[in-house]
Protein backbone atom coordinates (compact mmCIF):
# COMPACT_ATOMS: atom_id res chain seq x y z
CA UNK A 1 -25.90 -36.85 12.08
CA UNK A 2 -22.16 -37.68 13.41
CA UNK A 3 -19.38 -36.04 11.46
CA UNK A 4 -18.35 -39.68 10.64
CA UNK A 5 -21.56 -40.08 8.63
CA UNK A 6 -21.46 -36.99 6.76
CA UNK A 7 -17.66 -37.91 5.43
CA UNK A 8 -18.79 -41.26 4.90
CA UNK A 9 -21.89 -40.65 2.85
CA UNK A 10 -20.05 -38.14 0.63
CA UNK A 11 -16.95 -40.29 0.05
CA UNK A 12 -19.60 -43.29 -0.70
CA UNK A 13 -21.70 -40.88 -3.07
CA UNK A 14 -18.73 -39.13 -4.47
CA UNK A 15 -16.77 -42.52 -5.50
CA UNK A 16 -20.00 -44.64 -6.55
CA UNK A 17 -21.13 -41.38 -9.17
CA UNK A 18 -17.24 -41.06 -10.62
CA UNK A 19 -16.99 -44.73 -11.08
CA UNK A 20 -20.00 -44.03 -13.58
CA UNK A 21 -18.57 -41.30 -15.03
CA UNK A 22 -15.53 -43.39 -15.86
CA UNK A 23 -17.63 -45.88 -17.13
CA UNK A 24 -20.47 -44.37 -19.43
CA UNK A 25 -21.49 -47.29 -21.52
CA UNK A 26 -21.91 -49.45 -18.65
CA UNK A 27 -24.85 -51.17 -16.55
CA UNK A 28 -24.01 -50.25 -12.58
CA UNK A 29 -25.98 -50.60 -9.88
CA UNK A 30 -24.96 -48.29 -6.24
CA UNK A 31 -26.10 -49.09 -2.85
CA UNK A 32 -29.71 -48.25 -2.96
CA UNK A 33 -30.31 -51.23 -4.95
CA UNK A 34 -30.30 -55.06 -2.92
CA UNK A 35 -29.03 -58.05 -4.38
CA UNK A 36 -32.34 -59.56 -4.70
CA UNK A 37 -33.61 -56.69 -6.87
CA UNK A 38 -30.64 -56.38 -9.04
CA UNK A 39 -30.92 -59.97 -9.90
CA UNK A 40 -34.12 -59.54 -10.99
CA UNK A 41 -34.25 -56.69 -12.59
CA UNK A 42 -31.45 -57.98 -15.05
CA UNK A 43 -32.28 -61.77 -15.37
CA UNK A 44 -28.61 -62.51 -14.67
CA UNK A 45 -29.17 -65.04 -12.05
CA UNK A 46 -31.57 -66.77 -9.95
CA UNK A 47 -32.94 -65.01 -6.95
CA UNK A 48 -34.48 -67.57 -5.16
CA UNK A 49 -31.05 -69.20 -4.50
CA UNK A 50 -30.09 -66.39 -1.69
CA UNK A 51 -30.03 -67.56 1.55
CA UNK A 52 -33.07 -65.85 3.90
CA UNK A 53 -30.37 -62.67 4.74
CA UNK A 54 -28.68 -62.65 1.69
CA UNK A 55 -31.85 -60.60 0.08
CA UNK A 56 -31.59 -57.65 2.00
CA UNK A 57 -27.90 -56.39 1.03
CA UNK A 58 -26.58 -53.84 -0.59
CA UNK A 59 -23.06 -54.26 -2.59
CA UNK A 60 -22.01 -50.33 -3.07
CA UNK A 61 -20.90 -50.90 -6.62
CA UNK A 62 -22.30 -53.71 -9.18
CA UNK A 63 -20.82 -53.60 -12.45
CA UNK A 64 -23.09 -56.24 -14.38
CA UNK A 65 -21.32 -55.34 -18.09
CA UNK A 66 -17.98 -56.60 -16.28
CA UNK A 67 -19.69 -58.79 -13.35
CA UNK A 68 -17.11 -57.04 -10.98
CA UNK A 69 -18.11 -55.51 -7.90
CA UNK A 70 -16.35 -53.02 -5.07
CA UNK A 71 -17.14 -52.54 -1.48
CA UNK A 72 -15.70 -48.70 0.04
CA UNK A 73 -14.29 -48.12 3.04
CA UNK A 74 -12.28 -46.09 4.97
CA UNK A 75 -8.47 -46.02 4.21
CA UNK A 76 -7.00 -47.51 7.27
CA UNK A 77 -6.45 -51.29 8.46
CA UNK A 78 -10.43 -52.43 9.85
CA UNK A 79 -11.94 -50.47 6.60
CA UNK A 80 -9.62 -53.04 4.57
CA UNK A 81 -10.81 -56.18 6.84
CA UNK A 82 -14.00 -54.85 6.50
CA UNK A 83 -14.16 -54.60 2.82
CA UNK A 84 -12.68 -57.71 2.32
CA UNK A 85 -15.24 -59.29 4.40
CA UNK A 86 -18.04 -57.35 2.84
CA UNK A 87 -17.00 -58.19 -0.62
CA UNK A 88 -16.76 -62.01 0.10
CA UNK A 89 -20.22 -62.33 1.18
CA UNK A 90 -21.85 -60.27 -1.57
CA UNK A 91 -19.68 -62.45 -4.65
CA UNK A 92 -20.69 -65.42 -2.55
CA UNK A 93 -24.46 -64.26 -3.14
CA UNK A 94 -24.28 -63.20 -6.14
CA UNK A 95 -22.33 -66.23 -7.31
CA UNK A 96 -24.68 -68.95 -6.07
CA UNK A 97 -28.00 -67.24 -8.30
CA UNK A 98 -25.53 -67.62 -11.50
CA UNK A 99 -26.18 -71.13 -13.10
CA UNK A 100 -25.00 -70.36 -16.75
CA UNK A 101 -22.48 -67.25 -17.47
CA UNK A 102 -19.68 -65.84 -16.35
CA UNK A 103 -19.60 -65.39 -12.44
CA UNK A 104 -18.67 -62.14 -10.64
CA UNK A 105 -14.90 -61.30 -9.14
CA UNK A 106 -13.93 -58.56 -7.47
CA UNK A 107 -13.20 -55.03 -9.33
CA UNK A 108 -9.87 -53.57 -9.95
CA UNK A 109 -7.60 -50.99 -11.00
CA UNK A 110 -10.40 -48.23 -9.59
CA UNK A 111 -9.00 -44.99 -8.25
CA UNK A 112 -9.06 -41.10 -8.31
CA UNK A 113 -9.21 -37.96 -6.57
CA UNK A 114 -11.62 -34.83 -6.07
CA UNK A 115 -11.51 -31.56 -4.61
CA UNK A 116 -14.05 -29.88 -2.42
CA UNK A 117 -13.68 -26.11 -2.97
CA UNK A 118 -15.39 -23.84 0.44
CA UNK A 119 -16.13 -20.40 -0.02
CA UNK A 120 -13.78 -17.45 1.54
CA UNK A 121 -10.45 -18.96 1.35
CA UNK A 122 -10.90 -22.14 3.32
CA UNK A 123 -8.79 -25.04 2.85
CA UNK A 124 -9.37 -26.93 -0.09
CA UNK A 125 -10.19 -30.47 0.90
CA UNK A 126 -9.21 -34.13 -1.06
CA UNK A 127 -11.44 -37.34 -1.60
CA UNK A 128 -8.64 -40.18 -2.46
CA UNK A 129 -10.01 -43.67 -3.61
CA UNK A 130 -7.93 -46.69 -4.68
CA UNK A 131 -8.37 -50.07 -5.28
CA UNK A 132 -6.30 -51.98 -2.46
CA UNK A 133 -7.39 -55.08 -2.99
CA UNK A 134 -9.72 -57.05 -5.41
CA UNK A 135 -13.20 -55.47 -4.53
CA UNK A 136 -11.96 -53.50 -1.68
CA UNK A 137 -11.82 -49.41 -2.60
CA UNK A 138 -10.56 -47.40 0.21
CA UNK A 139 -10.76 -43.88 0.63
CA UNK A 140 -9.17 -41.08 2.36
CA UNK A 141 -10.20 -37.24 3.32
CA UNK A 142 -7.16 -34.94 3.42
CA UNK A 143 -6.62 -31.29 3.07
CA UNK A 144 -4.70 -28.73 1.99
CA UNK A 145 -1.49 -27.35 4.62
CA UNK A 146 -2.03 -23.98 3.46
CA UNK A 147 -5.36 -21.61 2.20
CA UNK A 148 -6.09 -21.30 -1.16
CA UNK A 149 -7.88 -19.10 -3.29
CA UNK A 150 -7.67 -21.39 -6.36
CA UNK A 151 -7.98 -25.09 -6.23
CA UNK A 152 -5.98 -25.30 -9.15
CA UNK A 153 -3.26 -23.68 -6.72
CA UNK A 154 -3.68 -26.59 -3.88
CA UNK A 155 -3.55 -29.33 -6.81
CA UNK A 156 -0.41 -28.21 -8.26
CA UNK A 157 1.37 -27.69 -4.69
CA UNK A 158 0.13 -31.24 -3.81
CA UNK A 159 0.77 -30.76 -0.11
CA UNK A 160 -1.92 -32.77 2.00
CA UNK A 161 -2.43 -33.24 5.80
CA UNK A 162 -4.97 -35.11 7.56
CA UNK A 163 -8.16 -33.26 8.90
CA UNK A 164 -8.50 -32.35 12.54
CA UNK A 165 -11.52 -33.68 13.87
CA UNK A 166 -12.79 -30.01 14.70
CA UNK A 167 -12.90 -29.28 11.23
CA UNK A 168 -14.74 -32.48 10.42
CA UNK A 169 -17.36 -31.65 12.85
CA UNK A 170 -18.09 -28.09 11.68
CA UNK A 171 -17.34 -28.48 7.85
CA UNK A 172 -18.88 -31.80 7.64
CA UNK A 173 -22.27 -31.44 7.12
CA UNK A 174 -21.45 -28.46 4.19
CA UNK A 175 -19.29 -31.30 2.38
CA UNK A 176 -22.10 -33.82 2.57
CA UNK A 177 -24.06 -31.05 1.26
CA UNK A 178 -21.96 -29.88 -1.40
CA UNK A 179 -21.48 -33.33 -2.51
CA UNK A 180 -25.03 -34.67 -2.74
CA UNK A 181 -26.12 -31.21 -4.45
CA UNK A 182 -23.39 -31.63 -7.07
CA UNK A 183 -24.01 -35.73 -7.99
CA UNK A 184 -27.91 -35.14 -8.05
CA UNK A 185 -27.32 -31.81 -10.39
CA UNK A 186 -25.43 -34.05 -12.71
CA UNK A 187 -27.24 -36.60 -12.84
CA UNK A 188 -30.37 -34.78 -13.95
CA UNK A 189 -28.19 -33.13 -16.41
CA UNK A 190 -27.35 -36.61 -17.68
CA UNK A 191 -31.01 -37.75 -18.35
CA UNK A 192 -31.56 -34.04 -19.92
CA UNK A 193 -28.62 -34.02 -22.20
CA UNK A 194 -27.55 -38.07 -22.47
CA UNK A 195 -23.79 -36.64 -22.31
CA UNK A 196 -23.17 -35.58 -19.22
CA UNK A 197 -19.71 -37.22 -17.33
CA UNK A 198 -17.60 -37.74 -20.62
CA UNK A 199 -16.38 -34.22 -20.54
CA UNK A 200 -14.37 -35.06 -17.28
CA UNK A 201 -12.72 -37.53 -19.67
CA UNK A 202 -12.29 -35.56 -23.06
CA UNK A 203 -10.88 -31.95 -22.35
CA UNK A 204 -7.38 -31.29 -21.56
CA UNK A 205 -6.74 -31.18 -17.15
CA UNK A 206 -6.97 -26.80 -17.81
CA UNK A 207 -10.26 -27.24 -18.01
CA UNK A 208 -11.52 -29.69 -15.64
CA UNK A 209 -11.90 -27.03 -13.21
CA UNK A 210 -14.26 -24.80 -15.10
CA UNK A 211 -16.14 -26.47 -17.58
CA UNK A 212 -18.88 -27.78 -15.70
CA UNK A 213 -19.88 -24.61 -14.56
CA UNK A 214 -19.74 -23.48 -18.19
CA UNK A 215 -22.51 -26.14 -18.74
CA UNK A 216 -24.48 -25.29 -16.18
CA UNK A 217 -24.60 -21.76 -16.43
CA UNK A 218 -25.89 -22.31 -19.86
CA UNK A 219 -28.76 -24.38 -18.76
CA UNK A 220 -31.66 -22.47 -17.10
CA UNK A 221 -35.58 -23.37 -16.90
CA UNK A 222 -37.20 -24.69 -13.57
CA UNK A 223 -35.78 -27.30 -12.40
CA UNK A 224 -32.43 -26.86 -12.96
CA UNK A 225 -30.01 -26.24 -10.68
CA UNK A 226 -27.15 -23.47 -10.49
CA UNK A 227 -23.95 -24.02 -9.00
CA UNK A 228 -23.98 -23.78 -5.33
CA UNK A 229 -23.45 -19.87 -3.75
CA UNK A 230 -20.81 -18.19 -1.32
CA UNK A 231 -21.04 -19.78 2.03
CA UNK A 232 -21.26 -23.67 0.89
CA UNK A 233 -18.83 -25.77 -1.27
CA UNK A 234 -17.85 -27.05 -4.51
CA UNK A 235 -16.55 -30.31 -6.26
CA UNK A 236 -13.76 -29.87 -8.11
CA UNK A 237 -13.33 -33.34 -10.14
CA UNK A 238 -9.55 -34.04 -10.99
CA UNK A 239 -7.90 -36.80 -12.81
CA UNK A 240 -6.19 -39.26 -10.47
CA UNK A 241 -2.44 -39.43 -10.76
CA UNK A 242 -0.86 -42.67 -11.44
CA UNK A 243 -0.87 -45.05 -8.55
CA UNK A 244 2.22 -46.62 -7.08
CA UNK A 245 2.74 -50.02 -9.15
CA UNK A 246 2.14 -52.63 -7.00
CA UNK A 247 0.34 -55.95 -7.78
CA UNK A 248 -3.05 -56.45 -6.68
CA UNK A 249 -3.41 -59.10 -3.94
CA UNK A 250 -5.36 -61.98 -5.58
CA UNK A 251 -8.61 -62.55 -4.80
CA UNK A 252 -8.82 -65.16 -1.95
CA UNK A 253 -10.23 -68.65 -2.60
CA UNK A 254 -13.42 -67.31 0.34
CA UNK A 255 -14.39 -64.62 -1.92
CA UNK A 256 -15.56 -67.30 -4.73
CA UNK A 257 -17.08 -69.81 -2.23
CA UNK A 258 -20.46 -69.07 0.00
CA UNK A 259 -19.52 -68.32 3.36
CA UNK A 260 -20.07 -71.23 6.42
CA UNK A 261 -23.16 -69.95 7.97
């Protein structure tokens, strides 16, 4: 796969399984479920009012307990046109199958930060996500300037550069790796233990760093997974700092009307 898949897929992954974490007590579909089947499997709408290629979509976050969604994309100006776009068709679906209820608007006030820990000293590497717009989540890969043992040490110096495309192309595929290895590990956890993602929000930020591995090196039996060994990476979840306060852009008039086909 390209380099630009790998990032993608993580960052998609990454931001769709926090968003749960954040939320616990909610019901959230990701982007491996279509319209059509989320509708049906919840009874909030009525399928059969989707146009012909309106069945076949994917939005990549549906909160149904807050009938919000959020489309993610890249942080630069055509992943926010994008979004926007994106996010206008899928309320516009999902919209038209609601006859009695409230209707869906697009998510806000969604962002964060992890860190993706490589073995031998590399740089440590930053997932940013934000909520630009109404429904639109954009996200950015960074790194550290300098090599750190610690990512404790690269949080607290908070100095972040952009990623040379080298380094994309050779690291990508371990991040992709790391990332996918971590969500699916925690999720199993989850359906084992029924607990699993409110510890990110409950213990102090000291140990954020550690305590999943504390968890799962008490768990053992087949089928559960250790933390990843020398050579690949790890994800360090951190909680997001504040955002800059600016006002949301309201929603635009499109994004609650079907699209002219």
């Amino acid at each position: 796969m390209r380099w630009e898949l790998f990032m993608g897929g993580a960052a998609h992954r990454l931001i769709a399984y926090m968003y749960g974490v954040k939320h616990p007590d909610r019901q959230i579909y990701y982007n491996v479920k279509t319209i059509k089947a989320i509708i049906e499997e919840t009874g909030i709408g009525d399928a059969s009012f989707l146009l012909p290629d309106e069945s076949g979509i994917y939005p990549d976050i549906t909160d149904i307990t807050r009938r919000s969604l959020f489309e993610i994309k890249p942080w630069h100006e055509r992943g926010l046109l994008e979004g926007r776009q994106k996010a206008r068709i899928y309320l516009a679906a999902l919209n038209r199958t609601i006859l009695v209820g409230k209707r869906f608007t697009g998510g806000m006030d969604f962002h964060g930060e992890v860190l993706i820990r490589f073995a031998r000293g590399q740089y440590i590497w930053r997932l940013e996500w934000q909520t630009k717009e109404p429904g639109v989540v954009l996200y950015e890969w960074t790194r550290s300037k300098e090599r750190f043992e610690s990512e404790k040490a690269a949080y607290a110096a908070g100095q972040w550069t952009d990623i040379k495309e080298e380094e994309l192309r050779q690291y990508g595929g371990w991040v992709e790796k790391a990332v996918e290895d971590m969500v699916s590990r925690r999720e199993k956890l989850a359906n084992l233990s029924g607990a699993v993602g409110l510890v990110i929000d409950s213990v102090g930020e000291a140990a954020r760093v550690v305590l999943w591995g504390a968890i799962l090196g008490q768990m053992s039996g087949p089928g559960v997974q250790q933390p990843p060994a020398q050579g690949g990476g790890q994800v360090i979840p951190f909680p997001a700092r504040t955002p800059p306060a600016t006002p949301p852009a309201q929603v635009p008039a499109a994004a609650r009307m079907p699209l002219p086909q």
